[in-house]
C-alpha atoms as a PDB file:
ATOM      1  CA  UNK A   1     -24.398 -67.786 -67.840  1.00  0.00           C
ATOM      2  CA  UNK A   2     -24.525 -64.171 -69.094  1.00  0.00           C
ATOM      3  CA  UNK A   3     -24.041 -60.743 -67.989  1.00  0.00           C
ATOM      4  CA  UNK A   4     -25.989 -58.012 -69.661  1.00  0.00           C
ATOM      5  CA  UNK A   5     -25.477 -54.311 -69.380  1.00  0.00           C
ATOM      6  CA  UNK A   6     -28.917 -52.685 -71.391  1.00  0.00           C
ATOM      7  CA  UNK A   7     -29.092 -48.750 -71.839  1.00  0.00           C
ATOM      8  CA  UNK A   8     -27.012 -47.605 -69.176  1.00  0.00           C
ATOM      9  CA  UNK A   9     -27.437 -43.562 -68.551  1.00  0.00           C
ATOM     10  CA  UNK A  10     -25.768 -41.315 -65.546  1.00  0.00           C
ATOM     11  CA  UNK A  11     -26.154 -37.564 -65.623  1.00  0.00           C
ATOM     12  CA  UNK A  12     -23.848 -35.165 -62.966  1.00  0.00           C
ATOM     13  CA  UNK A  13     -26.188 -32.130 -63.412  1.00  0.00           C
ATOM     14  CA  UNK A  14     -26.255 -31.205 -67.047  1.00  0.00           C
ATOM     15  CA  UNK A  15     -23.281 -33.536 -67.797  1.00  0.00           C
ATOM     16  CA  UNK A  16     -23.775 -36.352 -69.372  1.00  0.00           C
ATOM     17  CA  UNK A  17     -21.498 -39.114 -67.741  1.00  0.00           C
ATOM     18  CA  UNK A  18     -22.924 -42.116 -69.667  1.00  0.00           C
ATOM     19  CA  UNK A  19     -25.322 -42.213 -72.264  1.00  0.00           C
ATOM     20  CA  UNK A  20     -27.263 -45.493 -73.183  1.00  0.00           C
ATOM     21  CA  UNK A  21     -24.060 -48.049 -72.698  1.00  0.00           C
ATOM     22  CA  UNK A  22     -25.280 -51.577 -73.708  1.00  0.00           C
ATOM     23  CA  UNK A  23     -23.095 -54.997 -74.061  1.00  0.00           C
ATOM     24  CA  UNK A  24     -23.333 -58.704 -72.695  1.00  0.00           C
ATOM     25  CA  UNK A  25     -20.920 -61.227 -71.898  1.00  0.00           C
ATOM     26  CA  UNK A  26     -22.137 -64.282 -73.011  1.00  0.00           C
ATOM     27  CA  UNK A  27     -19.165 -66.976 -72.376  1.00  0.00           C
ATOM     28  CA  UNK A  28     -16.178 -66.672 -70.174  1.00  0.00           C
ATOM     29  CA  UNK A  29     -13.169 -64.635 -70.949  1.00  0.00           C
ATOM     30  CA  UNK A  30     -12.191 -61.458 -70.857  1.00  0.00           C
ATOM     31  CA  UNK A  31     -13.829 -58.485 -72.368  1.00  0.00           C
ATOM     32  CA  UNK A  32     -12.442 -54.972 -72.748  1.00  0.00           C
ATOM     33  CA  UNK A  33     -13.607 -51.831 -71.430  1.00  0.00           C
ATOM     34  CA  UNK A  34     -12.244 -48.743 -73.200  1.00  0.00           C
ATOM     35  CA  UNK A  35     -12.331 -45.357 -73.158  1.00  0.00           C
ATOM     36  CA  UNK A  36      -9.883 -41.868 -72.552  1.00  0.00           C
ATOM     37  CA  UNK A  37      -9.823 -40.328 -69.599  1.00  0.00           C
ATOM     38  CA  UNK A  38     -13.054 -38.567 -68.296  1.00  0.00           C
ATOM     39  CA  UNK A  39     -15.120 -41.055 -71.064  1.00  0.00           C
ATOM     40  CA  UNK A  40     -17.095 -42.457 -68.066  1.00  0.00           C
ATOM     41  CA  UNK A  41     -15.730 -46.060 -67.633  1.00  0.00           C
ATOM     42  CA  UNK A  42     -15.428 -45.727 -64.153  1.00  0.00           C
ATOM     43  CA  UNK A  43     -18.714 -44.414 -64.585  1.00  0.00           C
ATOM     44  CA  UNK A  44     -19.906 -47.201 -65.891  1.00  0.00           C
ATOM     45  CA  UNK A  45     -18.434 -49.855 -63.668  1.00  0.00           C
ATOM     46  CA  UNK A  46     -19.638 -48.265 -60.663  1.00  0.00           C
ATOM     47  CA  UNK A  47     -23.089 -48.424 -61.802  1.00  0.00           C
ATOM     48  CA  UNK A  48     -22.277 -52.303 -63.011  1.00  0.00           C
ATOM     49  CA  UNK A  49     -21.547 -53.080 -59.354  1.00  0.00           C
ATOM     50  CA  UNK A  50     -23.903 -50.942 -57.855  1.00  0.00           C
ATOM     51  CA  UNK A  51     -21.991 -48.841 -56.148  1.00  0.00           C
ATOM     52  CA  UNK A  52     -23.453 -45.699 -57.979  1.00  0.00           C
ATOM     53  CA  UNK A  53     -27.252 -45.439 -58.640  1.00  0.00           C
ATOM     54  CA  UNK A  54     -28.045 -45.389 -62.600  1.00  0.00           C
ATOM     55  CA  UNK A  55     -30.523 -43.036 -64.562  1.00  0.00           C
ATOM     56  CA  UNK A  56     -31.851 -45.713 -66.475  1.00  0.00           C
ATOM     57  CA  UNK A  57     -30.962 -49.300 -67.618  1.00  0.00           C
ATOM     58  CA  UNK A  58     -30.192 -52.523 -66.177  1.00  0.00           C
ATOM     59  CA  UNK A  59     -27.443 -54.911 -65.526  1.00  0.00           C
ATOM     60  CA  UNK A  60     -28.316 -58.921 -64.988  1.00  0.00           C
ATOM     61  CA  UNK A  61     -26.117 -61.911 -64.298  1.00  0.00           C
ATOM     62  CA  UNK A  62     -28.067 -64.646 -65.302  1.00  0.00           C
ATOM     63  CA  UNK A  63     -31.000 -63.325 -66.169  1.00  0.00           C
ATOM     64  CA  UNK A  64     -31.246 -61.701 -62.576  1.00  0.00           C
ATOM     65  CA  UNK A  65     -30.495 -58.078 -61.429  1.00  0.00           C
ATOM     66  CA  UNK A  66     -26.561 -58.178 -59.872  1.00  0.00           C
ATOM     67  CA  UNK A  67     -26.182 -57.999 -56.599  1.00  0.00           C
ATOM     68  CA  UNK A  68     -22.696 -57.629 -55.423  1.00  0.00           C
ATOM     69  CA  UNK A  69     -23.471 -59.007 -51.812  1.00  0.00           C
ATOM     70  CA  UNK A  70     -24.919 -62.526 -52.843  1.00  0.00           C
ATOM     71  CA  UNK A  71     -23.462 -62.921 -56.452  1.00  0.00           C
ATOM     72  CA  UNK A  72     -19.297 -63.769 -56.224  1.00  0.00           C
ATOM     73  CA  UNK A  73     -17.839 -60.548 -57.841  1.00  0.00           C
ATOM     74  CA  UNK A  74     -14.329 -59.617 -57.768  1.00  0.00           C
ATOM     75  CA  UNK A  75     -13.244 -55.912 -58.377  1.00  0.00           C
ATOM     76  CA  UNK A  76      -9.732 -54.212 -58.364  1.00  0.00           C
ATOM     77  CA  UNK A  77     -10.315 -50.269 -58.986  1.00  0.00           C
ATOM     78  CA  UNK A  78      -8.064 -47.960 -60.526  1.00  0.00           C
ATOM     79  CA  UNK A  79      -7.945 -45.896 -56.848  1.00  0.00           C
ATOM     80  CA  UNK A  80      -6.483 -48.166 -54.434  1.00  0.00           C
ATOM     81  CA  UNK A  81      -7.915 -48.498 -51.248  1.00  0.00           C
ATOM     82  CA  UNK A  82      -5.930 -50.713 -48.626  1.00  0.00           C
ATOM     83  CA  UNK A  83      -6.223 -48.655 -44.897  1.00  0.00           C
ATOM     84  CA  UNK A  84      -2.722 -47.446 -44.230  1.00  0.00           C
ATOM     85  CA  UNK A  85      -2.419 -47.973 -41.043  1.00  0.00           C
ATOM     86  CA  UNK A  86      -3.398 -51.587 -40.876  1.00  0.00           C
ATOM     87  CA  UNK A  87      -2.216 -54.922 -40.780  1.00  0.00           C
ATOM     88  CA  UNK A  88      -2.708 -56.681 -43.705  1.00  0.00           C
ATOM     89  CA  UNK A  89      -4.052 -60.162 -42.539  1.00  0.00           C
ATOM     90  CA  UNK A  90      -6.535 -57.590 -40.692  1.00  0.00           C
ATOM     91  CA  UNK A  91      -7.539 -56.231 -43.811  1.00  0.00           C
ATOM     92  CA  UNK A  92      -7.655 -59.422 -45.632  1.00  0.00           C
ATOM     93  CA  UNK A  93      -9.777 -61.073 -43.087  1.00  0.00           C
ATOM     94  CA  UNK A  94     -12.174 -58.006 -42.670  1.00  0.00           C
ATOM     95  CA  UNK A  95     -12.370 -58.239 -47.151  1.00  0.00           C
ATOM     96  CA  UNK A  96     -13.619 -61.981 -46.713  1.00  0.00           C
ATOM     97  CA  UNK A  97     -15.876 -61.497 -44.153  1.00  0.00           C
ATOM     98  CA  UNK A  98     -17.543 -58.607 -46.250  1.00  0.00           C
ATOM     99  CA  UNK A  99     -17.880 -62.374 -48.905  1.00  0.00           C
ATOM    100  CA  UNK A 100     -19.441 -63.990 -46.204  1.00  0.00           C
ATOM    101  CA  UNK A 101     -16.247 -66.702 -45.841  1.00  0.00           C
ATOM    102  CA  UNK A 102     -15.081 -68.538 -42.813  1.00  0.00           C
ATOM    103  CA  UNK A 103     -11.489 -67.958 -41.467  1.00  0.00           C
ATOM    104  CA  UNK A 104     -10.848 -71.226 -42.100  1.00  0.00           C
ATOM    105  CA  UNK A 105     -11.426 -71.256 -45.692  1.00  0.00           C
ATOM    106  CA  UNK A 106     -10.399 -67.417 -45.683  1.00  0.00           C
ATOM    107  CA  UNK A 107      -6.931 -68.118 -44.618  1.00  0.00           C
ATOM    108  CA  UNK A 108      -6.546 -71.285 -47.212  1.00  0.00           C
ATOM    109  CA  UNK A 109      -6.609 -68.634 -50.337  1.00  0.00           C
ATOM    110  CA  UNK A 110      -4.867 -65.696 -48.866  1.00  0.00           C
ATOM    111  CA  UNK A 111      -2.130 -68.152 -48.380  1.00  0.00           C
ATOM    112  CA  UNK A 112      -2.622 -69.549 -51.703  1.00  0.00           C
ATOM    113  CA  UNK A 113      -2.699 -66.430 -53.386  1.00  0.00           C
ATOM    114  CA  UNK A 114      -0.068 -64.604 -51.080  1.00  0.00           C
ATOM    115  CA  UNK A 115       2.007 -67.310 -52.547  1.00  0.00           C
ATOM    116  CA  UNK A 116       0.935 -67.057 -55.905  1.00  0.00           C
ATOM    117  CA  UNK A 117       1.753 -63.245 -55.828  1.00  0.00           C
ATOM    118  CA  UNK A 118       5.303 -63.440 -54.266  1.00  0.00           C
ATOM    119  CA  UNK A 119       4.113 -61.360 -51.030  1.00  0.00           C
ATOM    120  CA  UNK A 120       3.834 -64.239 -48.337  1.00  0.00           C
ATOM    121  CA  UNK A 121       6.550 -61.810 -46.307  1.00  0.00           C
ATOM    122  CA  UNK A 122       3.882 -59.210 -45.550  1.00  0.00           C
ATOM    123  CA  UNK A 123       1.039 -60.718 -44.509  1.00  0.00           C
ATOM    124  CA  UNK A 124       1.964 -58.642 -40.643  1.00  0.00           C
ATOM    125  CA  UNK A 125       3.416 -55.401 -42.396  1.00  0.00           C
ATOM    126  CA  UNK A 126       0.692 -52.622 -42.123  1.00  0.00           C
ATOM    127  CA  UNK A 127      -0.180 -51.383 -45.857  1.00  0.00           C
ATOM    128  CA  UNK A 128       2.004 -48.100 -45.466  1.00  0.00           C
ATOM    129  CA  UNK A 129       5.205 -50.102 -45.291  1.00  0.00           C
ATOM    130  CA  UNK A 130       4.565 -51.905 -48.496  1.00  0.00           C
ATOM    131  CA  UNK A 131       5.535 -50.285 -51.695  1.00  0.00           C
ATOM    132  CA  UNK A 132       3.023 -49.706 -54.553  1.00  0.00           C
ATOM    133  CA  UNK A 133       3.436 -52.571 -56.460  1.00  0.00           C
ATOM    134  CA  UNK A 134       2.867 -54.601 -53.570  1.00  0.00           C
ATOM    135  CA  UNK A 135      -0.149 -53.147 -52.607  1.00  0.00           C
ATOM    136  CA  UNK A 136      -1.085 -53.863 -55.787  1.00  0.00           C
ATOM    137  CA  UNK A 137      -0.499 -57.385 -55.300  1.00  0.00           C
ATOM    138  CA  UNK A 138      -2.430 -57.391 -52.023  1.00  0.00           C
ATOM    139  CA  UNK A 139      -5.666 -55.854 -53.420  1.00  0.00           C
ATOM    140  CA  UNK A 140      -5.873 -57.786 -56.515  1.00  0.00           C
ATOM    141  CA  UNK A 141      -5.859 -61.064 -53.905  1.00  0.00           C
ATOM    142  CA  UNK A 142      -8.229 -58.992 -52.159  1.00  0.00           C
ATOM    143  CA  UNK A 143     -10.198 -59.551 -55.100  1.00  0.00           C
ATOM    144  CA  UNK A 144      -9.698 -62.765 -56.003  1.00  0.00           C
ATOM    145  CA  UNK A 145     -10.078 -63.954 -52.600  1.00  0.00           C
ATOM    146  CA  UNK A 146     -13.563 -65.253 -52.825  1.00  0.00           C
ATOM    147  CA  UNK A 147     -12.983 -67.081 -55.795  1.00  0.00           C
ATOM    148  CA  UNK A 148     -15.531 -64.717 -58.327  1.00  0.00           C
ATOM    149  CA  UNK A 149     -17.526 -65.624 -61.204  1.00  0.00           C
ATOM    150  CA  UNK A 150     -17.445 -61.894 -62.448  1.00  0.00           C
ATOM    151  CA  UNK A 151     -14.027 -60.118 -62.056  1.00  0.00           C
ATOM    152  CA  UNK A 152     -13.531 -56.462 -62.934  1.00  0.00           C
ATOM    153  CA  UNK A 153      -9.885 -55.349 -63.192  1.00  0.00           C
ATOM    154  CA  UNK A 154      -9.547 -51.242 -63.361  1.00  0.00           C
ATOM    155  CA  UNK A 155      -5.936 -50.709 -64.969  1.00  0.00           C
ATOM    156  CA  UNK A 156      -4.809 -53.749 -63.119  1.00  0.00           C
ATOM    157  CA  UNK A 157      -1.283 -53.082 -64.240  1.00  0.00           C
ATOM    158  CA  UNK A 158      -0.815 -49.466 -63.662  1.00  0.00           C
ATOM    159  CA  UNK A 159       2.443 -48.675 -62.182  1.00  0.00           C
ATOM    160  CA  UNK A 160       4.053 -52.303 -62.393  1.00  0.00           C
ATOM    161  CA  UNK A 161       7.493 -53.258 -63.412  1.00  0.00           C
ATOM    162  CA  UNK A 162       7.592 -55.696 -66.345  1.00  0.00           C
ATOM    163  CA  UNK A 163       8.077 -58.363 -63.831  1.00  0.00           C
ATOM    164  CA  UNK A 164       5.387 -57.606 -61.954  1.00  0.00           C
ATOM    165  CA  UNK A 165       3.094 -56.925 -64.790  1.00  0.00           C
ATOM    166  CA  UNK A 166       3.857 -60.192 -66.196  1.00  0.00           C
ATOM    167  CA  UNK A 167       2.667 -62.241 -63.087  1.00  0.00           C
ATOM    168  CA  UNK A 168       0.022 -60.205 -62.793  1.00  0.00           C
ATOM    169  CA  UNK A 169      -0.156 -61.333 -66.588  1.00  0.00           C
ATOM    170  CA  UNK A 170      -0.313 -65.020 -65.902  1.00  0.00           C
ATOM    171  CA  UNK A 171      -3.079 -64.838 -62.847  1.00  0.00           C
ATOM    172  CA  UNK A 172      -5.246 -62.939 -65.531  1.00  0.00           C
ATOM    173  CA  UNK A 173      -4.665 -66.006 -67.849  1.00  0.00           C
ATOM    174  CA  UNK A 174      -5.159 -68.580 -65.365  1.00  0.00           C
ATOM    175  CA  UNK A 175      -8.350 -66.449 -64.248  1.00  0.00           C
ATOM    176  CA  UNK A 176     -10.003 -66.589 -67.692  1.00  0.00           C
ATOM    177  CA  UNK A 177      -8.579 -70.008 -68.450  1.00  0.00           C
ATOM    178  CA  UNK A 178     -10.969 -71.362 -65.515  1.00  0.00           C
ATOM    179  CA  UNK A 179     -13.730 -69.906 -67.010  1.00  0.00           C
ATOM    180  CA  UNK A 180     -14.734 -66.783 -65.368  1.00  0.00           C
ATOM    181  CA  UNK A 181     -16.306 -63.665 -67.148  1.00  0.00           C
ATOM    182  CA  UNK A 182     -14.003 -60.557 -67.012  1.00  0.00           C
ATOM    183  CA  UNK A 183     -13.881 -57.347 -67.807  1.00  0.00           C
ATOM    184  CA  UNK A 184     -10.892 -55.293 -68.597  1.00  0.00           C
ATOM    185  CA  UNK A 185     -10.046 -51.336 -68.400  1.00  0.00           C
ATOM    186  CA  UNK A 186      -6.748 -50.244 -69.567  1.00  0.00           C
ATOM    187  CA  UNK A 187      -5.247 -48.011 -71.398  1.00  0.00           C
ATOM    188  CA  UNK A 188      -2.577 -50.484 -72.386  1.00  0.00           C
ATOM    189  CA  UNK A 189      -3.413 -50.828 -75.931  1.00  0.00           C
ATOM    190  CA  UNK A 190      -0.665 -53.913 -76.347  1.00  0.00           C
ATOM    191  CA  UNK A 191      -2.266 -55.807 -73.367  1.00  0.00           C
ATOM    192  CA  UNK A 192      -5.875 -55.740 -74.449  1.00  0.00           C
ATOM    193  CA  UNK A 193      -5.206 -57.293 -77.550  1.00  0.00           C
ATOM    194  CA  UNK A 194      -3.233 -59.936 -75.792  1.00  0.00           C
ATOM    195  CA  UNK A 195      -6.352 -60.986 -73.805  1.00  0.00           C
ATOM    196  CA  UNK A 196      -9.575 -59.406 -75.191  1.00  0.00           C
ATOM    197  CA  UNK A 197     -11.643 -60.499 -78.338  1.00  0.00           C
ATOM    198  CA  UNK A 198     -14.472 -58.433 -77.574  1.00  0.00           C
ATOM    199  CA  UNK A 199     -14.775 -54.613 -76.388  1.00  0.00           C
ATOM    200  CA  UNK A 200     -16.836 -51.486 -76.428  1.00  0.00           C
ATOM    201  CA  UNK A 201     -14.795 -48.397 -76.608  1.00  0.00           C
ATOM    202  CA  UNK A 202     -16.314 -44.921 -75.023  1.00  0.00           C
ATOM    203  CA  UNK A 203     -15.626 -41.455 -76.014  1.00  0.00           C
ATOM    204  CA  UNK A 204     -17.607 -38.773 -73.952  1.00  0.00           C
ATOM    205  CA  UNK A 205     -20.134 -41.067 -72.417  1.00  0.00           C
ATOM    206  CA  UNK A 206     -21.241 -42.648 -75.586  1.00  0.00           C
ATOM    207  CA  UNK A 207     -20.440 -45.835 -77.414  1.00  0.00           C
ATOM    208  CA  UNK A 208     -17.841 -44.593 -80.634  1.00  0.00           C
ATOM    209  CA  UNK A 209     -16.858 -48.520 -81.009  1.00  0.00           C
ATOM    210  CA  UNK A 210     -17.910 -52.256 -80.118  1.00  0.00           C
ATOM    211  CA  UNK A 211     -17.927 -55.867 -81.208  1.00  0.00           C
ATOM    212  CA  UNK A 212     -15.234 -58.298 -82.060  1.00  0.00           C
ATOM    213  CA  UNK A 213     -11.767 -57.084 -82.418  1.00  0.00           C
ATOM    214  CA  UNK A 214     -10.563 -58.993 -85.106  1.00  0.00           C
ATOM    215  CA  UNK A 215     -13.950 -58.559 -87.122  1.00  0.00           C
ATOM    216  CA  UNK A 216     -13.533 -54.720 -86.264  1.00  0.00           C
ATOM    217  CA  UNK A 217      -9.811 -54.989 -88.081  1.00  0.00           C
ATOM    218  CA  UNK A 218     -10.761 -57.308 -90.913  1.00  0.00           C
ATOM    219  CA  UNK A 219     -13.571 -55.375 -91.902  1.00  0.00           C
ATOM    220  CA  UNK A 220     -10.736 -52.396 -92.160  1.00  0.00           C
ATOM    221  CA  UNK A 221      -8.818 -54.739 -93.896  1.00  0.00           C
ATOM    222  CA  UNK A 222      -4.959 -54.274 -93.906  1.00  0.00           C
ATOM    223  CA  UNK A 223      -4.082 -50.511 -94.786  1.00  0.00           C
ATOM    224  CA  UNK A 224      -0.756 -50.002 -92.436  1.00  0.00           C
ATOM    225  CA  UNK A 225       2.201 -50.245 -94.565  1.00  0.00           C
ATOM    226  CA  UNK A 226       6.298 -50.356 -92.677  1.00  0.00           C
ATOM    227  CA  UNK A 227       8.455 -50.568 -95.413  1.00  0.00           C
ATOM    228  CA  UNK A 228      12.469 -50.361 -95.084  1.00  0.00           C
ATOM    229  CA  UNK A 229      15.082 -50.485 -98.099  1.00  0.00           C
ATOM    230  CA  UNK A 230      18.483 -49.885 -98.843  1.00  0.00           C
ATOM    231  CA  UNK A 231      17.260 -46.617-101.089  1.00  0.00           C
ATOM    232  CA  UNK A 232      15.084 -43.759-100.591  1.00  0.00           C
ATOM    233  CA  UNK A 233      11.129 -45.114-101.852  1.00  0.00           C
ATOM    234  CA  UNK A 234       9.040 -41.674-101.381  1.00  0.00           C
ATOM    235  CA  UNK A 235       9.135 -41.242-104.692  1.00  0.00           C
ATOM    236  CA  UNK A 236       8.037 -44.915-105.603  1.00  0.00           C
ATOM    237  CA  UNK A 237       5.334 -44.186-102.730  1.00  0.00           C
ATOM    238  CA  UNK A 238       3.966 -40.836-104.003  1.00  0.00           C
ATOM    239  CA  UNK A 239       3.673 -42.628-107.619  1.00  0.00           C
ATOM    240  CA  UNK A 240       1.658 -45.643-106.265  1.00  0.00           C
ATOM    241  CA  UNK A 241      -0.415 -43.738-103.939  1.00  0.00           C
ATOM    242  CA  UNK A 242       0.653 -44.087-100.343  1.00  0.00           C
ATOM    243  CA  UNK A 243       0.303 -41.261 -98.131  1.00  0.00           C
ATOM    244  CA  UNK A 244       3.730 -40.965 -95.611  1.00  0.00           C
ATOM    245  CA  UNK A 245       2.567 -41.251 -91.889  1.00  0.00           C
ATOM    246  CA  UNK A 246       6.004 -41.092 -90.327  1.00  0.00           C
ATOM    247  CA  UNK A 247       9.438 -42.039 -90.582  1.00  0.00           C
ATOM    248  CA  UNK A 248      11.666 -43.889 -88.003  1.00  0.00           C
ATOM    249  CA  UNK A 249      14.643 -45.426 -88.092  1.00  0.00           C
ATOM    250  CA  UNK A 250      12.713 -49.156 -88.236  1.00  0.00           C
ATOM    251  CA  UNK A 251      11.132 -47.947 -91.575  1.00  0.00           C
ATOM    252  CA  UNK A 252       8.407 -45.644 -93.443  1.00  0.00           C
ATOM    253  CA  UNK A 253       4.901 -46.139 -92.618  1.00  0.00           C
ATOM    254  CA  UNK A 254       2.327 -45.322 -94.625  1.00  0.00           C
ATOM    255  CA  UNK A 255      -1.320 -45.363 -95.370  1.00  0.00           C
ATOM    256  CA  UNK A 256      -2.733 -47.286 -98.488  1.00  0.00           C
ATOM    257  CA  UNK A 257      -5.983 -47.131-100.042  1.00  0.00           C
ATOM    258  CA  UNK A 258      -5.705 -51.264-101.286  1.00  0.00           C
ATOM    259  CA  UNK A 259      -3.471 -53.924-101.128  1.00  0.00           C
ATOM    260  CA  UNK A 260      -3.089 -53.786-104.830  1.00  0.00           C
ATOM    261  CA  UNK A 261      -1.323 -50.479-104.236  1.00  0.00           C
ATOM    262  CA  UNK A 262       1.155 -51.999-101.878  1.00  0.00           C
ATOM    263  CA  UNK A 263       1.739 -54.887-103.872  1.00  0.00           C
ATOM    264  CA  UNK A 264       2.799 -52.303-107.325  1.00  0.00           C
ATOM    265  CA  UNK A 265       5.037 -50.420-104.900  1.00  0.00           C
ATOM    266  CA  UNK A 266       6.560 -53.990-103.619  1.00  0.00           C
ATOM    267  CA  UNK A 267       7.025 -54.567-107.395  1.00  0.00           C
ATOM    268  CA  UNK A 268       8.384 -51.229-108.750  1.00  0.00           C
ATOM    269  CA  UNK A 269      11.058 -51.394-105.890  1.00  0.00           C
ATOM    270  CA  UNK A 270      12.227 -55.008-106.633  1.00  0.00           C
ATOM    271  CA  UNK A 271      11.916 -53.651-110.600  1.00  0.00           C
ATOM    272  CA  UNK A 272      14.586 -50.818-109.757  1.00  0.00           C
ATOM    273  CA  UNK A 273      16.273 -53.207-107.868  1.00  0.00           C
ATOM    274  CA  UNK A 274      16.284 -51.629-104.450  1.00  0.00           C
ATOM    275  CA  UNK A 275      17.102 -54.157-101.621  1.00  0.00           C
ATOM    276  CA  UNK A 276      13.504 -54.503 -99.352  1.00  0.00           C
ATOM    277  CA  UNK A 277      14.771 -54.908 -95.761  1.00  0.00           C
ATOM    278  CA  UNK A 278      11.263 -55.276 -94.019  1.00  0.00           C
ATOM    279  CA  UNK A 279       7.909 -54.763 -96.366  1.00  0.00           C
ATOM    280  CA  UNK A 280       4.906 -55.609 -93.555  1.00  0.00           C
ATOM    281  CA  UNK A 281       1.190 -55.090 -94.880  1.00  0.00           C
ATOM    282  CA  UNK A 282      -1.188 -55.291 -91.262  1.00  0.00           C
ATOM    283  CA  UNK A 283      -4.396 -54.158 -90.576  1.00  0.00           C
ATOM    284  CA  UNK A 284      -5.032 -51.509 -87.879  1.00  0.00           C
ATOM    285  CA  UNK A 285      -3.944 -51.654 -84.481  1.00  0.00           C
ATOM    286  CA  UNK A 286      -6.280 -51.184 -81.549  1.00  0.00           C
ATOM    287  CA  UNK A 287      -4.368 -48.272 -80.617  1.00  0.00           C
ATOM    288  CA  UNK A 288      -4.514 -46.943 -84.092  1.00  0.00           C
ATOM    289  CA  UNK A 289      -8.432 -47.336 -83.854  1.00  0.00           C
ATOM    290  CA  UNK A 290      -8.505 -45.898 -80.477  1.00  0.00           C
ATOM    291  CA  UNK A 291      -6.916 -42.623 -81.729  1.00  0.00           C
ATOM    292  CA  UNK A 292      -9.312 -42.771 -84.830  1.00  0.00           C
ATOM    293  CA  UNK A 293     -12.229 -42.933 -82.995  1.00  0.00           C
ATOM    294  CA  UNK A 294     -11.198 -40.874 -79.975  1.00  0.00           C
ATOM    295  CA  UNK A 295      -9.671 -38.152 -81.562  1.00  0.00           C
ATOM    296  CA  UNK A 296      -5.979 -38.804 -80.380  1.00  0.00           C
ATOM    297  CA  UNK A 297      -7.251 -38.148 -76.752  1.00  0.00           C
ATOM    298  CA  UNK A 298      -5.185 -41.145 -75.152  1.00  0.00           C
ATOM    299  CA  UNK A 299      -3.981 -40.049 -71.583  1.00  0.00           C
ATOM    300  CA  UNK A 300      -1.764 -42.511 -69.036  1.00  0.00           C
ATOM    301  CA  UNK A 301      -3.324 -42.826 -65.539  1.00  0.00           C
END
């Protein structure tokens, strides 16, 4: 099983939302979708589910055009949308008819997931009374409620307390773990590379990055330096040919051009016998990419 995404386009006017987005998911797991804000992910994943007409391209599952009505797809979006004013075992029931489930077996996973999610004491509350995180909780069971092949999480945990984020967390795992195909928006640097091997990062409506993360870094090669000593090393630094990026009280960071560069500064500090409290040689980070390629343009929803 695959899903494909070929030459994707979407013009407002003389704006140019999205501009020939292609990528395919060939094997389950989770894939990341990247981008700042106004970059046209949601854009894109509108036009994925076919909620938004597209210019041009085509999206498959299978080898088939998706269709969201016969296909099991599961999407939380980044606007939450329970009705206020509701119950919500209404709601829930009304979300698995639109699936095409029986009561019967609707009522077997809200419970199971209710559970799952810590919110089995609100299944009769009306969505108004429940805070935000729990709302949260209901529409991502929502979502999971038909049990989807394709799942399409839109800053799933946005606004979330570290507990919450972390169960929410463990449901993604046990998601992928079963072998479903899903994609990932967040502007949680920290997360997606907790999760994602592959991604495509957008920047204006056009494709600035894609392909495996840890090829991405490896063809970068390691170039982030934190070093922290008992002395003062900018001079040591200057001499081997690091640039200074900042300084914090966990250590000096800097740029270098090789690893033979760090390695003479590792041995001209041990040579004037300074004390080396933390020397750590990584490649980038995916939020130090994101800011390359995006031009430091990272906003929080």
């Amino acid at each position: 099983m695959s899903l494909v995404v070929e030459h994707l386009s979407k013009k407002f006017g003389d704006h140019i939302a999205v501009e020939d987005l292609s990528f395919s998911i060939e094997k389950p797991g989770v894939f990341a979708f990247l981008g700042t804000n106004g970059a046209g992910k949601s854009t894109s994943i509108r036009m994925i589910l076919g909620m938004l007409s597209k210019d041009s391209g085509s999206v498959t599952w299978n080898g088939k055009p998706l269709d969201i009505m016969t296909e099991k797809v599961g999407y939380l979006a980044e606007e939450r949308g329970l009705y206020p004013k509701y119950n919500i075992m209404e709601q829930m029931y009304y979300f698995a008819s639109i699936k095409g489930m029986k009561k019967k077996a609707a009522t077997a996973a809200i419970d199971y997931l209710f559970s799952r999610l810590k919110i089995e004491e609100y299944k009769k509350k009306k969505a108004e009374q429940l805070s935000k995180g729990n709302q949260q909780k209901v529409q991502l069971a929502a979502a999971l409620l038909c049990n989807p092949e394709i799942i399409i999480l839109d800053e799933p945990l946005s606004g979330l307390d570290p507990v919450n984020a972390d169960l929410f967390k463990s449901i993604i795992r046990e998601e992928r773990d079963s072998g479903k195909y899903i994609i990932m928006s967040s502007h949680q640097m920290e997360t997606i590379e907790e999760f994602c091997e592959d991604l495509v990062l957008l920047h204006r409506g056009k494709t600035v990055m894609q392909g495996n993360l840890n090829d991405i870094k490896r063809a970068r090669g390691r170039e982030n330096l934190t070093v922290k000593a008992d002395k003062p090393i900018g001079d040591i630094a200057e001499r081997c040919g690091l640039t200074l990026v900042e300084e914090t009280p966990n250590g000096s960071s800097f740029k270098v051009k090789s690893e033979e560069d760090a390695g003479r500064m590792l041995k001209e500090m041990l040579d004037n016998g300074i004390n080396v409290i933390k020397f750590d040689l990584r490649e980038p980070s995916l939020h130090e990419l994101f800011v390359e390629k995006c031009g430091g343009e990272v906003n929080e929803d």
